[in-house]
Protein backbone atom coordinates (compact mmCIF):
# COMPACT_ATOMS: atom_id res chain seq x y z
CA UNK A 1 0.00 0.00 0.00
CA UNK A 2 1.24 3.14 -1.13
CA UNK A 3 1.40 6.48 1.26
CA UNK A 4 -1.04 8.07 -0.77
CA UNK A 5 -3.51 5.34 -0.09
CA UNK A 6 -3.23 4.88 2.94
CA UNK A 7 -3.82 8.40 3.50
CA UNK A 8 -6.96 8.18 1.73
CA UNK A 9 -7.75 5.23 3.54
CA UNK A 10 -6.92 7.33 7.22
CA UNK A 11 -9.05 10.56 5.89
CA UNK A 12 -11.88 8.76 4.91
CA UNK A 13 -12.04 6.81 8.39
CA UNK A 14 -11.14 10.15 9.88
CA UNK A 15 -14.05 12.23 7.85
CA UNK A 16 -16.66 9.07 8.30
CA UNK A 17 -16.05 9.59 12.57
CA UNK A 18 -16.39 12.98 12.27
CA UNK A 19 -19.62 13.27 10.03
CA UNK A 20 -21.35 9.92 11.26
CA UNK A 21 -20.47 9.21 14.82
CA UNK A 22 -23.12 11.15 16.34
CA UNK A 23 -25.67 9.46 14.15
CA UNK A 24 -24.18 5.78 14.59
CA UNK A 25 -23.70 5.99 18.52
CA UNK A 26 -27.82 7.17 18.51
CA UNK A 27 -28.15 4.41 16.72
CA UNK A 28 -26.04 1.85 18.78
CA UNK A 29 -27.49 3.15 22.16
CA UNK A 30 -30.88 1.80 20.72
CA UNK A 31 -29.41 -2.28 21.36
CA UNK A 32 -28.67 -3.72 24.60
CA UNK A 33 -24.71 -3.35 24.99
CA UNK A 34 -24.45 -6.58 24.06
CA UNK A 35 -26.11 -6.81 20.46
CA UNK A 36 -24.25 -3.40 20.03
CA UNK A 37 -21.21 -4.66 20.66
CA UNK A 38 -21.25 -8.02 18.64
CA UNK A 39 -22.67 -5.95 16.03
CA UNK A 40 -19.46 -3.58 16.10
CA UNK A 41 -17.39 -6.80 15.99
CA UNK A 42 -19.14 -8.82 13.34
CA UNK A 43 -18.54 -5.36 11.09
CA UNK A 44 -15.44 -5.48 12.16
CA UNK A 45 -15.25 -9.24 10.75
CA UNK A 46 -16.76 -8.70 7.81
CA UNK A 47 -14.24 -5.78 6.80
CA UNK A 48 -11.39 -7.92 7.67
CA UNK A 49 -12.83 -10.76 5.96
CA UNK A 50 -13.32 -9.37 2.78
CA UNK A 51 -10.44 -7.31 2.80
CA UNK A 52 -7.56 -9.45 0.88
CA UNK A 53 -10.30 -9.02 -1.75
CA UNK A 54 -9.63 -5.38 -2.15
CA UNK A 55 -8.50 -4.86 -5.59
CA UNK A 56 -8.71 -0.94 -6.17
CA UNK A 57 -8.91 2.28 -4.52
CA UNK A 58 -12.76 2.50 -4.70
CA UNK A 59 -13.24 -1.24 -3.09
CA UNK A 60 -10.04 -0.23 -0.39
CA UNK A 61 -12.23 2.91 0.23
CA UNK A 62 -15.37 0.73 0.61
CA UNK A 63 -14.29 -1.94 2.97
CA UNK A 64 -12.53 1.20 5.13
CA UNK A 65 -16.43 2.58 5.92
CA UNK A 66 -17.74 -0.77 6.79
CA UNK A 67 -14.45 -1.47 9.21
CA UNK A 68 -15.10 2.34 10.21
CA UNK A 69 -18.65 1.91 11.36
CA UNK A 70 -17.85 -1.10 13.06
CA UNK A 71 -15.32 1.11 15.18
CA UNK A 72 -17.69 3.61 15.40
CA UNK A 73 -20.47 1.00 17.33
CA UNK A 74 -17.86 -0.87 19.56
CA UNK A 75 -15.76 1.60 20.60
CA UNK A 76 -18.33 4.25 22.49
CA UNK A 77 -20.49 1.02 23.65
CA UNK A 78 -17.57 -0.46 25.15
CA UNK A 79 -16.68 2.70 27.02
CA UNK A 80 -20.56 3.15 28.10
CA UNK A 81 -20.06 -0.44 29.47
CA UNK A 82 -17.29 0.27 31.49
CA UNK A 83 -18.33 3.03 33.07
CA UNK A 84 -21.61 1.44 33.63
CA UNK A 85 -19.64 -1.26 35.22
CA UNK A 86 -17.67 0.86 37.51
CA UNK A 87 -19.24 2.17 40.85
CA UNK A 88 -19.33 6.36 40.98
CA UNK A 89 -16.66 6.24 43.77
CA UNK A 90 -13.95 4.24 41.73
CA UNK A 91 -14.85 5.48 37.58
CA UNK A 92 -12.02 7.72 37.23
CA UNK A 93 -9.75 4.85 38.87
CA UNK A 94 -11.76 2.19 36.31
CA UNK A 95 -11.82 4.34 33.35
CA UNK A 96 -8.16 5.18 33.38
CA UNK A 97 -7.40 1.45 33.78
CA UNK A 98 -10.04 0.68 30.67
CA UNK A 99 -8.01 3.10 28.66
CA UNK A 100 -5.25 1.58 29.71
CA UNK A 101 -5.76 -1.35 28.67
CA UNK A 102 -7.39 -0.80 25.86
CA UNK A 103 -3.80 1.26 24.93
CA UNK A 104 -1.92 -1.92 25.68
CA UNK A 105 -4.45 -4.30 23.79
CA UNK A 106 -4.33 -1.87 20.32
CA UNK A 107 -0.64 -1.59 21.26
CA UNK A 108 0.37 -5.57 21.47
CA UNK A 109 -2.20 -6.44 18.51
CA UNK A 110 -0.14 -4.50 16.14
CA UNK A 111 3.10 -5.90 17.05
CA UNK A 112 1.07 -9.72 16.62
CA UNK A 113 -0.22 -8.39 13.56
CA UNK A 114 3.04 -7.38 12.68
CA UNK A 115 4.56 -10.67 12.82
CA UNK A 116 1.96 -12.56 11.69
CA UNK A 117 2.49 -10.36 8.37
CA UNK A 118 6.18 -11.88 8.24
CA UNK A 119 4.75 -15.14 8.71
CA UNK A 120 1.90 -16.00 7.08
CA UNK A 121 0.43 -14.57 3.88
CA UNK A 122 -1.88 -10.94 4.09
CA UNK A 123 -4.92 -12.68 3.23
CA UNK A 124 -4.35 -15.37 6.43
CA UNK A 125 -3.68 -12.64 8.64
CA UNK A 126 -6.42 -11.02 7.59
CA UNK A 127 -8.38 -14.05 8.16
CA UNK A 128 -7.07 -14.56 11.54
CA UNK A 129 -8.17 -10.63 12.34
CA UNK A 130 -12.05 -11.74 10.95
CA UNK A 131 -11.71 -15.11 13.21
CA UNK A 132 -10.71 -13.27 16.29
CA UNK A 133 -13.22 -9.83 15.61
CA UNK A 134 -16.22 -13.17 15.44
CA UNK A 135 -15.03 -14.55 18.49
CA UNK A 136 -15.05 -10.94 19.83
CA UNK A 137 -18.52 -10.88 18.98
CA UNK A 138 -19.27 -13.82 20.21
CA UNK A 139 -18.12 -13.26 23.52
CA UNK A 140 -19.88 -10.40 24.10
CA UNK A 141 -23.42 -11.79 23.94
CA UNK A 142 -22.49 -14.89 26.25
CA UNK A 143 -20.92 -12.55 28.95
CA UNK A 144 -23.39 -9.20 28.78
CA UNK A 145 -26.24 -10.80 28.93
């Protein structure tokens, strides 16, 4: 991928949160947490999935929205939930140890996804991102219930 498309690629996700975010969280906050969030995740899956079919700009453009309004369900549900989760007292203390974590997790999964790149062909990895976004999903209706 080429610097000016992944730029594209980064400015469309970027202009997609800024114009849609609003509309897609009103949206989101209309499922329990849980369907919310597997719904984030299975976009998330789908993107992936599909993505070592990305021939051209306009499909690489295409597959960036759906993987963008996945991230734009999950990620404010997921914060909602742990701050629902947290008691008034302790939510700064919880909060800054969600965002912590979440740093760590986005940190480490690029690294993994790094390596797997080095191992195994892009369309695997890719694969492997789709497998674990569906398990993601998964998980979140067995445990919010």
């Amino acid at each position: 991928m080429g610097t000016a498309l992944g730029g594209s690629l980064l400015a469309l996700n970027g202009a997609l949160v800024v114009l849609l975010q609003d509309r897609v969280a009103a949206l989101a906050s209309r499922l329990r947490p849980s369907r919310a969030l597997a719904a984030g995740m299975a976009i998330y899956a789908i993107g992936y999935a599909i993505l070592p079919a990305v021939r051209g700009l306009p499909e690489a453009l295409a597959d960036i929205a759906l993987i963008t309004v996945g991230e734009m369900v999950a990620l404010p549900v997921s914060s909602a939930v742990a701050a629902r989760l947290s008691s008034p007292s302790s939510r700064g203390t919880h909060m800054g140890v969600y965002g912590l974590t979440g740093s760590v997790a986005r940190t480490l999964s690029s690294s993994i996804f790094a390596a797997l790149l080095y191992a195994l062909p892009p369309s695997e990895v890719w694969g492997v991102e789709a497998v674990v976004a569906t398990a993601s999903a998964l998980g979140y209706l067995a445990v919010l219930r």
